[in-house]
N, C-alpha and C. Protein backbone atom coordinates (compact mmCIF):
# COMPACT_ATOMS: atom_id res chain seq x y z
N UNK A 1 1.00 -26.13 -8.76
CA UNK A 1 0.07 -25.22 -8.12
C UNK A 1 0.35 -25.12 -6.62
N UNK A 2 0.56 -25.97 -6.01
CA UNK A 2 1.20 -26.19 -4.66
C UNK A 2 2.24 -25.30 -4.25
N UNK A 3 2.97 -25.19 -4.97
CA UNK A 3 3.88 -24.37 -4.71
C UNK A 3 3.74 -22.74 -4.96
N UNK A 4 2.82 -22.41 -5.93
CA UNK A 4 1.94 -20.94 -5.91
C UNK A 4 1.83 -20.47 -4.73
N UNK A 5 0.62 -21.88 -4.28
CA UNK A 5 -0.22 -21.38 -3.31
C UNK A 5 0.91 -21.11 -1.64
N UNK A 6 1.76 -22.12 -1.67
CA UNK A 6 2.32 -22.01 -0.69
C UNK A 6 3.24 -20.47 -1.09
N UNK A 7 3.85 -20.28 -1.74
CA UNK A 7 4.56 -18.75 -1.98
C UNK A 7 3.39 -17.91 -1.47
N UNK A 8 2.03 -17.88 -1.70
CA UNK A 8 1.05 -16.52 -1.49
C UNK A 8 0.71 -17.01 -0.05
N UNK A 9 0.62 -17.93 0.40
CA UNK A 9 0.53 -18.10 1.76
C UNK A 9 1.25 -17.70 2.92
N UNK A 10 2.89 -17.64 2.48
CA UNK A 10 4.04 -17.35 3.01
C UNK A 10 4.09 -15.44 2.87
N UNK A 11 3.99 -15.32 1.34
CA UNK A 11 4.01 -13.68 0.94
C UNK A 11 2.91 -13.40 1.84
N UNK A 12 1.55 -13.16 1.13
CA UNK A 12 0.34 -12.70 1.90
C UNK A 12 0.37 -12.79 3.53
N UNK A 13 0.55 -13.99 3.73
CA UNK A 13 0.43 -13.77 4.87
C UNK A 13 1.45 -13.25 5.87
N UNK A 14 2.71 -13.02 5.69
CA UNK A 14 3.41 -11.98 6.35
C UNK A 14 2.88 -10.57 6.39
N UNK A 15 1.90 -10.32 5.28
CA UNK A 15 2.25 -8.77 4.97
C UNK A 15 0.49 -8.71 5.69
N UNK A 16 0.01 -9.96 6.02
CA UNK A 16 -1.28 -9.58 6.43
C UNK A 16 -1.14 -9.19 8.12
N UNK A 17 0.34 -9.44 8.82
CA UNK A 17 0.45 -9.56 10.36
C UNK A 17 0.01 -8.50 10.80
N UNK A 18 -0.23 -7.13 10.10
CA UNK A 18 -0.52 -6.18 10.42
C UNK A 18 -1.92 -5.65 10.79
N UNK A 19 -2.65 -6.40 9.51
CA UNK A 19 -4.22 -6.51 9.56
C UNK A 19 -4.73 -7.61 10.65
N UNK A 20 -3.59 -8.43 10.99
CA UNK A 20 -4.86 -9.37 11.61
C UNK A 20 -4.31 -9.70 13.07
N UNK A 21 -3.22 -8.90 13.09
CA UNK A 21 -2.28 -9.34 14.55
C UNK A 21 -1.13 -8.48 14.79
N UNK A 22 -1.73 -7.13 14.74
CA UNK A 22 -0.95 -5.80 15.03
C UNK A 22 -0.47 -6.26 16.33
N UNK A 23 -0.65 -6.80 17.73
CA UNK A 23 -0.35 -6.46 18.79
C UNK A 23 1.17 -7.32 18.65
N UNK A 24 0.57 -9.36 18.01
CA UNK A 24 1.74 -9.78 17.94
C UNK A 24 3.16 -9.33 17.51
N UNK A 25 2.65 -8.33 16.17
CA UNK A 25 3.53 -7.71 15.56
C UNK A 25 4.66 -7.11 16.29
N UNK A 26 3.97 -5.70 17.29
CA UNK A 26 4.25 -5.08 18.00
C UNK A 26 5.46 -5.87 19.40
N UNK A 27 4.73 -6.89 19.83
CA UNK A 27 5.36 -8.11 20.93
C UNK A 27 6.71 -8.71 20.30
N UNK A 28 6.96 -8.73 18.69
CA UNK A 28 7.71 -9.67 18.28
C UNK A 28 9.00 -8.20 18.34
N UNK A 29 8.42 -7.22 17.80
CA UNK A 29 9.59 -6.19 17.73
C UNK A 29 10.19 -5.59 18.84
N UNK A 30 9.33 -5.47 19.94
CA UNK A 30 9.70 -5.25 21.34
C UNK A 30 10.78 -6.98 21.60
N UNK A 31 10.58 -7.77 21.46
CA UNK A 31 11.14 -8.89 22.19
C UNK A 31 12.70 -9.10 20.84
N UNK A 32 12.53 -8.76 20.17
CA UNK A 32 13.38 -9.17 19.11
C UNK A 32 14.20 -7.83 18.13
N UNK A 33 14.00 -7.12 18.77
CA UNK A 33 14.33 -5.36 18.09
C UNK A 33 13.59 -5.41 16.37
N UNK A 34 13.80 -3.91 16.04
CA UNK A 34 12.87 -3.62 14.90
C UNK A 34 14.05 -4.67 14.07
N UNK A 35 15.34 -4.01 13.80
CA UNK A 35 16.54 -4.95 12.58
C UNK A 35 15.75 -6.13 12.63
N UNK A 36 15.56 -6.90 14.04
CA UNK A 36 15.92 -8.31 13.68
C UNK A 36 14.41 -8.61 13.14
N UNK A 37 13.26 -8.28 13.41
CA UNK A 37 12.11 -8.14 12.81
C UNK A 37 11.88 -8.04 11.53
N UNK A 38 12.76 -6.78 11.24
CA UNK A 38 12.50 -6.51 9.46
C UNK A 38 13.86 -7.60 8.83
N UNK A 39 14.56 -8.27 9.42
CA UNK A 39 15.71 -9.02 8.55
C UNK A 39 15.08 -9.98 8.43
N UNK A 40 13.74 -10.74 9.06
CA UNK A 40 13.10 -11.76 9.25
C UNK A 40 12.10 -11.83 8.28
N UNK A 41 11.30 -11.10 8.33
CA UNK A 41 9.99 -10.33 8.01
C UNK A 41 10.93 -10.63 6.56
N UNK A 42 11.78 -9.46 5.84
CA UNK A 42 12.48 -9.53 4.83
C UNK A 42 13.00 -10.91 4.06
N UNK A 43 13.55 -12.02 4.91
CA UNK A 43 13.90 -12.92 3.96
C UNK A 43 12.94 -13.66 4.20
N UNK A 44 12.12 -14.28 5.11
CA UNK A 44 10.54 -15.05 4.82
C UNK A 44 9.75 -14.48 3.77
N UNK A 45 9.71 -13.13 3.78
CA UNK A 45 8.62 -12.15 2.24
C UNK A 45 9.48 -12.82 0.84
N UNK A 46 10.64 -12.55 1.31
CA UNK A 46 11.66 -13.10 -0.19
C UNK A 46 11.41 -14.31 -0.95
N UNK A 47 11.97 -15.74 0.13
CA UNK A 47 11.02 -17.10 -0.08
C UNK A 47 9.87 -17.23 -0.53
N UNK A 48 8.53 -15.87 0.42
CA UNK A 48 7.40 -16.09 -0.55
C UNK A 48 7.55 -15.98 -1.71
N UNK A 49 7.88 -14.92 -1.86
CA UNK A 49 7.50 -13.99 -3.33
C UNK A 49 7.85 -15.18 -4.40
N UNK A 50 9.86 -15.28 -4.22
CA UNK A 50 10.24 -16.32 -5.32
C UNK A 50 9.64 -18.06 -5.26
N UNK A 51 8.59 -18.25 -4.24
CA UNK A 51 8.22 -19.27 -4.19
C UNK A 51 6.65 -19.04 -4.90
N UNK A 52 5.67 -18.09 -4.89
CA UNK A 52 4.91 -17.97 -5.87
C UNK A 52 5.41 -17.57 -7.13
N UNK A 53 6.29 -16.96 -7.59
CA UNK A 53 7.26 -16.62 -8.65
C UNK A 53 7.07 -17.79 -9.41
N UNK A 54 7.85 -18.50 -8.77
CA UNK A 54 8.48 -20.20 -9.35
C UNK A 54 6.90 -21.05 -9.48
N UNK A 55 6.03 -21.12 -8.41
CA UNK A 55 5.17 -21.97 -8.62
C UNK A 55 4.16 -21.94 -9.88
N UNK A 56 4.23 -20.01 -10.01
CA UNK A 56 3.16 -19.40 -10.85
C UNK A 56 3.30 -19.99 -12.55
N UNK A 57 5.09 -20.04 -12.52
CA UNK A 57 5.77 -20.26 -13.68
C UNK A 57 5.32 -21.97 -13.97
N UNK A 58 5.68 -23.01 -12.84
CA UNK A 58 4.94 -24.08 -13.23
C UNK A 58 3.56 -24.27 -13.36
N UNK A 59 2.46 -23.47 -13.01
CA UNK A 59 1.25 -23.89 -13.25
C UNK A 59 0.72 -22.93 -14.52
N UNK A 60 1.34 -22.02 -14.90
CA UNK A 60 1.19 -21.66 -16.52
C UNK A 60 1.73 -22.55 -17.37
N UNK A 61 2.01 -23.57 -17.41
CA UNK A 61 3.04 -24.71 -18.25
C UNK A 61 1.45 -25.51 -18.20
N UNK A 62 0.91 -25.81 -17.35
CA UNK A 62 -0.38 -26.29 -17.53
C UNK A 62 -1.13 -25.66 -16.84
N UNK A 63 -1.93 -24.78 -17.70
CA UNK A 63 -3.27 -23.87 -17.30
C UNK A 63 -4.58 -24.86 -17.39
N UNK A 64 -5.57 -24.19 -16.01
CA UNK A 64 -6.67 -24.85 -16.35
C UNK A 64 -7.76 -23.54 -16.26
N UNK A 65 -8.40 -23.45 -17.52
CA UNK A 65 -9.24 -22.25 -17.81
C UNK A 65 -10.08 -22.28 -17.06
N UNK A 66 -10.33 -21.63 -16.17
CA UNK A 66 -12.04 -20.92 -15.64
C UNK A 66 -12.74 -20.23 -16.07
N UNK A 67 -12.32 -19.26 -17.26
CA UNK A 67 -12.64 -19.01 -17.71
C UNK A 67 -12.04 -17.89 -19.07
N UNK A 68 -13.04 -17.88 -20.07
CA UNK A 68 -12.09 -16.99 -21.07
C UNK A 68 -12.31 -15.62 -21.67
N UNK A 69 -11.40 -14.29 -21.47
CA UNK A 69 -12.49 -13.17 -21.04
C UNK A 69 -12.04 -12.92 -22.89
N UNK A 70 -13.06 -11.73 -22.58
CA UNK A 70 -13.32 -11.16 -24.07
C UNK A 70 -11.69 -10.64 -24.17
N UNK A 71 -11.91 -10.45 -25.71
CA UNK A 71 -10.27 -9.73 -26.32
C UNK A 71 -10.96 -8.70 -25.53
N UNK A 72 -11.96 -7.82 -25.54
CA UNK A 72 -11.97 -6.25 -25.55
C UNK A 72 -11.26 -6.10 -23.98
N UNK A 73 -11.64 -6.97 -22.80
CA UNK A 73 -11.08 -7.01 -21.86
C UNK A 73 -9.50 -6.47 -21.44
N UNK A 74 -8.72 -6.75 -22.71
CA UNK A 74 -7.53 -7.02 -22.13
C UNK A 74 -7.49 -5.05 -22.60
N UNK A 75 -7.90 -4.67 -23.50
CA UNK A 75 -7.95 -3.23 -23.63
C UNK A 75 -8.06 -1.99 -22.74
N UNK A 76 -9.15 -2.76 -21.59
CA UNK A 76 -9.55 -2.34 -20.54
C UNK A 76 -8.38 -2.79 -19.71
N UNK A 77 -7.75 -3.74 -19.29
CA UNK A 77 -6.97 -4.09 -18.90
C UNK A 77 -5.94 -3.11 -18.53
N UNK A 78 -5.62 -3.33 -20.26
CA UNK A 78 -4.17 -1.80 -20.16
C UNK A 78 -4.53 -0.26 -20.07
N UNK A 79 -5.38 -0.24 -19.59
CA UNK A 79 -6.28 1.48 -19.20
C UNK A 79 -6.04 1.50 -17.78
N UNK A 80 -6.46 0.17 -16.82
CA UNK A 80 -6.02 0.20 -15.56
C UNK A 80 -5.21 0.47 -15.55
N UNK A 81 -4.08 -0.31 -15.87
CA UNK A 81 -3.05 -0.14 -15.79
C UNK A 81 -2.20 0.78 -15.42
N UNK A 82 -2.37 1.79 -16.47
CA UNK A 82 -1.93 3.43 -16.68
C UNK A 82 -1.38 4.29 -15.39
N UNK A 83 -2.27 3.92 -14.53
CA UNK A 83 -2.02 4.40 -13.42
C UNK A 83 -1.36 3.90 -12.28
N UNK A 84 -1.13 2.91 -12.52
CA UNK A 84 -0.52 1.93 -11.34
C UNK A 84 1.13 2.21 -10.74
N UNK A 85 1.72 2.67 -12.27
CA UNK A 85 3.42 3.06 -11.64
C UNK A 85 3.33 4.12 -11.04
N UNK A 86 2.45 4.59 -11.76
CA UNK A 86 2.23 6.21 -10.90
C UNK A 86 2.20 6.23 -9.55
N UNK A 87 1.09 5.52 -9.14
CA UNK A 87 0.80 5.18 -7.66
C UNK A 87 2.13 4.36 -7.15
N UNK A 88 2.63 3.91 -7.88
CA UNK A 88 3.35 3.17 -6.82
C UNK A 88 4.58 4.29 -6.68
N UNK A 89 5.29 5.23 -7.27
CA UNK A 89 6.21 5.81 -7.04
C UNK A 89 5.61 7.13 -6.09
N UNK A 90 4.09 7.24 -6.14
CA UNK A 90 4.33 8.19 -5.42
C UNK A 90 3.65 7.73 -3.95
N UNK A 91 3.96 6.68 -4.02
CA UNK A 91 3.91 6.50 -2.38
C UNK A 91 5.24 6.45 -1.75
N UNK A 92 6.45 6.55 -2.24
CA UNK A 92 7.54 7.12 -1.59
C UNK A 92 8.19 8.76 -2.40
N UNK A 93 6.95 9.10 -3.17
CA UNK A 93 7.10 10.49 -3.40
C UNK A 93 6.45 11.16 -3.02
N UNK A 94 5.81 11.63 -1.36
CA UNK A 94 4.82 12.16 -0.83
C UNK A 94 4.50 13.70 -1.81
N UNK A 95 3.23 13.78 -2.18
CA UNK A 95 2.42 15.38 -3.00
C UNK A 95 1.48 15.01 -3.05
N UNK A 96 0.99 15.65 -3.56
CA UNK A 96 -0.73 15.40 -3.90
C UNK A 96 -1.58 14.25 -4.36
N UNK A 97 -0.69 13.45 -5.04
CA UNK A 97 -0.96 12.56 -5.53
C UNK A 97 -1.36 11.36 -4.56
N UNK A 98 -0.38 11.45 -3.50
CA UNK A 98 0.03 10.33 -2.53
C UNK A 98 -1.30 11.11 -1.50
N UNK A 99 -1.62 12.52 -1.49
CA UNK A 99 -2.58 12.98 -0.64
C UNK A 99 -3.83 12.90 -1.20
N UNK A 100 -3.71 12.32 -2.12
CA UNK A 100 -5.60 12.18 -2.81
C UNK A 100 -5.64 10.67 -2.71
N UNK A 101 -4.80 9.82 -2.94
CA UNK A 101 -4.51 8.42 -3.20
C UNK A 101 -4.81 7.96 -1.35
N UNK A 102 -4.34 8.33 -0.90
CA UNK A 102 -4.60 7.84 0.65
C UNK A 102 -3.37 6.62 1.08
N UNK A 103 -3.83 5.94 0.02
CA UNK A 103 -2.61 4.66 0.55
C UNK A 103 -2.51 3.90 -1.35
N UNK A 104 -1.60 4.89 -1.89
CA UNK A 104 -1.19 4.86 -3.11
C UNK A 104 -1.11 3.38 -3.48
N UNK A 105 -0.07 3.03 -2.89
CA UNK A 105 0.74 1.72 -3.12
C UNK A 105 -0.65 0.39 -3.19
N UNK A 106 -1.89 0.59 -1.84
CA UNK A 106 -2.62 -0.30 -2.17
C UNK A 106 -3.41 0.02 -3.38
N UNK A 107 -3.74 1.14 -3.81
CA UNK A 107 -4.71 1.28 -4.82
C UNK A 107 -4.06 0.77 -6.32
N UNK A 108 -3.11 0.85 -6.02
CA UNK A 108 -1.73 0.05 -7.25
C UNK A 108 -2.17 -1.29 -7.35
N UNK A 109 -1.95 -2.20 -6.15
CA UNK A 109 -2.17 -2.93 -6.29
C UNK A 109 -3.59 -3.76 -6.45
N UNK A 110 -4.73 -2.76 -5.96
CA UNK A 110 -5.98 -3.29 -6.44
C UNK A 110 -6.24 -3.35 -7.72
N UNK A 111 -5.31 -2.44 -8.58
CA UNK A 111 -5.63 -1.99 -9.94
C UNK A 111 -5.15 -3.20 -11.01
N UNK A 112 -3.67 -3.43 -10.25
CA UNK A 112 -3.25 -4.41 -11.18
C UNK A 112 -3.61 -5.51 -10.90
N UNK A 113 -4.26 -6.18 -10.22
CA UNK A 113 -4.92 -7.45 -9.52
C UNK A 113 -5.95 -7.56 -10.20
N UNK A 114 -6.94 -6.50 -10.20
CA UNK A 114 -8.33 -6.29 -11.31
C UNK A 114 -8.08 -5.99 -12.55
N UNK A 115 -6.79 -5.34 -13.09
CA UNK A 115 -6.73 -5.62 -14.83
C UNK A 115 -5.78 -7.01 -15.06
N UNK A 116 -5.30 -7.62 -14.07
CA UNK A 116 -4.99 -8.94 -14.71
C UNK A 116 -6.24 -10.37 -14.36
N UNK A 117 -7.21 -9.70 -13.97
CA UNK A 117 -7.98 -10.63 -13.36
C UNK A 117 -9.15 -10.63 -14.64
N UNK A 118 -9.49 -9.17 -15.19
CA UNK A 118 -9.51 -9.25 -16.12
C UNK A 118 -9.19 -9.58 -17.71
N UNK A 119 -8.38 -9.69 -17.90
CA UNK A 119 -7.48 -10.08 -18.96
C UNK A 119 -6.95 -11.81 -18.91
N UNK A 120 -7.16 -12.72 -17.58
CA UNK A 120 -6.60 -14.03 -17.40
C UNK A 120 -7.73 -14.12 -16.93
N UNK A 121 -7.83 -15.61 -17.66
CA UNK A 121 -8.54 -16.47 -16.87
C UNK A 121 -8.62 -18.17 -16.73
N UNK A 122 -7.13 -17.90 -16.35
CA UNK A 122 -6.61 -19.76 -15.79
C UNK A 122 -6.58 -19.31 -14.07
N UNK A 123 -6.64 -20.86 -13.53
CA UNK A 123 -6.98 -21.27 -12.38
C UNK A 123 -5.79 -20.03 -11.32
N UNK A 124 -4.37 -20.57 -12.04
CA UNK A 124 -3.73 -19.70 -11.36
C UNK A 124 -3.47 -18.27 -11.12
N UNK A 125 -4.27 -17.49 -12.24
CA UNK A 125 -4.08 -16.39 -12.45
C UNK A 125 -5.49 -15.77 -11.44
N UNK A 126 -6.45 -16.52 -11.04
CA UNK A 126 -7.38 -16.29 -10.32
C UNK A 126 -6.77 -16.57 -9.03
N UNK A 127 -6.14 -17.50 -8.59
CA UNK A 127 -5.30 -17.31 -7.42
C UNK A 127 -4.01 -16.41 -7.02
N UNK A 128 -3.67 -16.17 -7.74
CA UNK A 128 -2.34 -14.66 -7.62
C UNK A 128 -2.98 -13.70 -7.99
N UNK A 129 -3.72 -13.45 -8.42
CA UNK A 129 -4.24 -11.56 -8.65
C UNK A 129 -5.49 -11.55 -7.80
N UNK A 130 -6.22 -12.77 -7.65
CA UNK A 130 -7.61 -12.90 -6.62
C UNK A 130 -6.97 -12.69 -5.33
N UNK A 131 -5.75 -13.56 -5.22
CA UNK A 131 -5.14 -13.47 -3.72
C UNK A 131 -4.75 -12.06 -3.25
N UNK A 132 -3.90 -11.44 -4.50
CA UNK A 132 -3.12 -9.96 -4.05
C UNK A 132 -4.59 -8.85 -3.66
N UNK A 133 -5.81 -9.27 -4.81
CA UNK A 133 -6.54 -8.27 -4.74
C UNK A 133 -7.30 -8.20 -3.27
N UNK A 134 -7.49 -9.35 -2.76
CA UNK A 134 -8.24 -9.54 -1.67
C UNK A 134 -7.38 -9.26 -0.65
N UNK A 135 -6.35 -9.09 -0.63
CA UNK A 135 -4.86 -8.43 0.73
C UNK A 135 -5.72 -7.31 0.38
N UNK A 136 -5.21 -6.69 -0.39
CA UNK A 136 -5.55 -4.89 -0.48
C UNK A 136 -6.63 -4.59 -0.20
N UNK A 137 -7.12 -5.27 -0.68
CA UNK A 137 -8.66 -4.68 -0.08
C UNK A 137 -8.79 -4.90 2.00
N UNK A 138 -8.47 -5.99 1.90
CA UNK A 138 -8.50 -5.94 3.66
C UNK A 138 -7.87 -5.43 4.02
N UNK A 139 -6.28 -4.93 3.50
CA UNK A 139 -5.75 -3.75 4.70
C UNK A 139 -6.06 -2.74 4.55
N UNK A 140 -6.64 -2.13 3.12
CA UNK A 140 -7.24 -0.63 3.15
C UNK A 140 -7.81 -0.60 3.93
N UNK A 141 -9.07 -1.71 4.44
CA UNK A 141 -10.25 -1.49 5.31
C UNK A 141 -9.41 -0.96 6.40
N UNK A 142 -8.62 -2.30 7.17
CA UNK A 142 -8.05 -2.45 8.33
C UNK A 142 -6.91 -1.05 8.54
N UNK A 143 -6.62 -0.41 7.40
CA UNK A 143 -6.68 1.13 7.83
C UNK A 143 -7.12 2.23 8.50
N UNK A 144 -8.05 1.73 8.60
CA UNK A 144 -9.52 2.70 9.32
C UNK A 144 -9.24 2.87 10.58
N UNK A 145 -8.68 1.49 10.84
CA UNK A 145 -9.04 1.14 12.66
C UNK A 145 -7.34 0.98 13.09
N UNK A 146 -6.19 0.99 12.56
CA UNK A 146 -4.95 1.32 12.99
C UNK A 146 -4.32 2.44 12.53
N UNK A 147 -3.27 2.70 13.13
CA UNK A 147 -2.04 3.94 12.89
C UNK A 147 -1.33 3.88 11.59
N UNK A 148 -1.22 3.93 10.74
CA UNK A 148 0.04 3.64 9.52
C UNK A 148 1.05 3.80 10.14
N UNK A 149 2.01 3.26 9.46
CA UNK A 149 3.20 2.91 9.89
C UNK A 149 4.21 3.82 8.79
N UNK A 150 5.00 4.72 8.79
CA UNK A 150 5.19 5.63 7.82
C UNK A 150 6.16 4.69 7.14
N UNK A 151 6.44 5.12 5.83
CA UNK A 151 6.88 4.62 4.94
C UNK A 151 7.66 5.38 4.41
N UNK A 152 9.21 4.80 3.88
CA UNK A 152 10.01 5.07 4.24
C UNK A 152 10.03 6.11 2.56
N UNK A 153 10.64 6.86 1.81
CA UNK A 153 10.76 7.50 0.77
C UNK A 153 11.25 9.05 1.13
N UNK A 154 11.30 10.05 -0.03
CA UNK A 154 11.88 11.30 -0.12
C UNK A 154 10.91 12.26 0.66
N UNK A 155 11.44 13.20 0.88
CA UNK A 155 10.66 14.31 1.82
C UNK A 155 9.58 14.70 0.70
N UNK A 156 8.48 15.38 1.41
CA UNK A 156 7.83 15.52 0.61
C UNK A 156 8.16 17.01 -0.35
N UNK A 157 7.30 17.32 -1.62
CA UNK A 157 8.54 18.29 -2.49
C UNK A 157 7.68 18.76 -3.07
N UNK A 158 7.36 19.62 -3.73
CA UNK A 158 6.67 19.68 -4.59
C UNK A 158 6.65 19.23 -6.33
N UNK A 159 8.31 18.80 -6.76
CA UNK A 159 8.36 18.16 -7.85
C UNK A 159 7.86 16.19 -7.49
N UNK A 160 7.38 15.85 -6.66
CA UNK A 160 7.33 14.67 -5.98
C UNK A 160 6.26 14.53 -7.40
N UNK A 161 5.63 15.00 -7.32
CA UNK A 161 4.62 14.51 -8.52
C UNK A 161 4.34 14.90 -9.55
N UNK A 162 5.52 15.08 -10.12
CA UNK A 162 6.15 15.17 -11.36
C UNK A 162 7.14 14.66 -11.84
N UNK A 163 7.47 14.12 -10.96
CA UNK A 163 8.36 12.68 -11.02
C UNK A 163 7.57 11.22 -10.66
N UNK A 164 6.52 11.43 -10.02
CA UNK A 164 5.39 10.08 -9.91
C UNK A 164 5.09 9.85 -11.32
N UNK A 165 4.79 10.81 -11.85
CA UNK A 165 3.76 10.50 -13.06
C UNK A 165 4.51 10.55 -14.27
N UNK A 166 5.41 11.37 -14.53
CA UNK A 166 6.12 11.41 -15.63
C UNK A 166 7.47 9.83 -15.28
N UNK A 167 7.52 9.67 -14.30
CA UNK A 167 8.18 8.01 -13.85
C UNK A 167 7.51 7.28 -14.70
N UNK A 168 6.17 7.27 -13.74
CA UNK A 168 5.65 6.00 -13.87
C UNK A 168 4.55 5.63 -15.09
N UNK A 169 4.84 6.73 -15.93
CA UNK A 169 4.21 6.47 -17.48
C UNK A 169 5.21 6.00 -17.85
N UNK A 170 6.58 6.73 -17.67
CA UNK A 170 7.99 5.95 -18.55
C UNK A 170 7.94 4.48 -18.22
N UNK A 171 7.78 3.96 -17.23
CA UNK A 171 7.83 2.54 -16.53
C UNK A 171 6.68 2.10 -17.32
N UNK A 172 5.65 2.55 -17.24
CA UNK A 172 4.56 2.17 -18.02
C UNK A 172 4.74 1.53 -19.56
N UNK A 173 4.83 2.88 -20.18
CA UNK A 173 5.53 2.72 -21.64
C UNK A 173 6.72 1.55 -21.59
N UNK A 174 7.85 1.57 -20.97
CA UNK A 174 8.87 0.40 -21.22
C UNK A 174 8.07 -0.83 -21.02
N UNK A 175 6.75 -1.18 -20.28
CA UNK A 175 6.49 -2.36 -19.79
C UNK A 175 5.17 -2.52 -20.93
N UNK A 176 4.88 -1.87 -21.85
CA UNK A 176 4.09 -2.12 -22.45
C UNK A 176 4.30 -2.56 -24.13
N UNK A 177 5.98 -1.58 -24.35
CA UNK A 177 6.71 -1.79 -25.57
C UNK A 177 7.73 -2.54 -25.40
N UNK A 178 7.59 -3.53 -24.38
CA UNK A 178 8.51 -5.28 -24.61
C UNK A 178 8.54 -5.54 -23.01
N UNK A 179 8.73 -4.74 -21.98
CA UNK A 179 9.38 -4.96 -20.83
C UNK A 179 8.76 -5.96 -20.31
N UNK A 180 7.53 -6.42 -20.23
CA UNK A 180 6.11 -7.28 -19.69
C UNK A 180 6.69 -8.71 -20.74
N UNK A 181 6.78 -8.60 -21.63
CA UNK A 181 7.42 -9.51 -22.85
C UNK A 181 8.51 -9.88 -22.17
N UNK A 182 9.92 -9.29 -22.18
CA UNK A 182 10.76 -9.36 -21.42
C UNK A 182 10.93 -10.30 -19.94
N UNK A 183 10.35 -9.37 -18.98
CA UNK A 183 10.23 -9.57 -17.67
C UNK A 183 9.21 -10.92 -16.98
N UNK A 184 8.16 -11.15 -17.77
CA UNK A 184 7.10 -12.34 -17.33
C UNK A 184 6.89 -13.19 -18.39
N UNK A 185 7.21 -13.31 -19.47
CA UNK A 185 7.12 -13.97 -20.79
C UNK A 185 5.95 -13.70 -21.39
N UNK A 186 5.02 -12.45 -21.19
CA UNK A 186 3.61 -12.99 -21.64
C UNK A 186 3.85 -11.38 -22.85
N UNK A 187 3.33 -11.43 -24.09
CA UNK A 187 3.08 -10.77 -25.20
C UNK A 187 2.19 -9.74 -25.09
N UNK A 188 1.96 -7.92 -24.65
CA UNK A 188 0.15 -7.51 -24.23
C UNK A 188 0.06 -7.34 -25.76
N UNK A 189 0.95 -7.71 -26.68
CA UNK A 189 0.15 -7.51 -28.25
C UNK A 189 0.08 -8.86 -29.24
């Protein structure tokens, strides 16, 4: 578990520098150029990630239940779901989608944080989807009160979101007919 927590400590909290210490941010890229910032930024996020990766993998080897949700849950689960590749492709596919969504990519991730939070309920799975869900939610807020920072993807098009959605059902579908099986070891049937 130690090692979870330290991966989401390392992940999260890089990606929180923005929400909670825009100026440092700003000071580190002025003193250190943007490259050397994002080459930094980039392999510390990396370490996180594969360090909650790895930790997540040892503390599912021994789960401790908090609790145990209904089967119907996990149904609901994969309904969230549905929408999540969507959002995430079209936040580097600027259209309508990305213009109703506001900040696509976080609403992705609130979604899948709350249908796996739903659907699990061991200690660790309340700490990696509790952890991711509670980022998103504070930088949406902390949106309000800073600049976005544009993000990098295709011009905007008008097939942009028709390739979001017809994507990210295909992504959907592969991750629902083995890829999730595949990719994280866990069965959604």
């Amino acid at each position: 578990m130690t090692l979870l927590i330290l991966g989401l400590l390392i992940f999260l909290g890089l990606h929180s520098v923005s929400i909670f210490a825009p100026a440092w941010r700003d000071a580190q890229v002025a003193q250190r150029g943007e490259n050397a910032w994002k080459g930094i930024y980039s392999l510390l996020s990396i370490a996180g990630f594969a360090l909650l990766i790895y930790g997540y993998g040892q503390a599912r080897q021994a789960p401790v239940a908090l609790y145990t949700p209904p089967t119907a849950l996990r149904h609901v689960a994969l309904l969230l779901m549905l929408p999540v590749f969507v959002l995430l492709l079209a936040a580097y596919l600027p259209g309508r989608i990305k213009s109703a969504a506001k900040h696509p990519m976080l609403l992705a991730t609130k979604l899948w944080a709350t249908a796996h939070l739903l659907a699990n309920g061991n200690l660790a799975d309340v700490l990696l989807f509790g952890g991711f869900l509670a980022w998103a939610v504070a930088d949406r807020i902390s949106m309000k009160r800073r600049v976005a920072r544009a993000v990098p993807g295709a011009p905007a098009g008008p097939l942009n979101d028709v390739i979001a959605l017809l994507g990210g059902l295909a992504i959907y579908g592969l991750f629902v007919m083995g890829g999730h099986r595949w990719l994280i070891g866990v069965n959604l049937f």
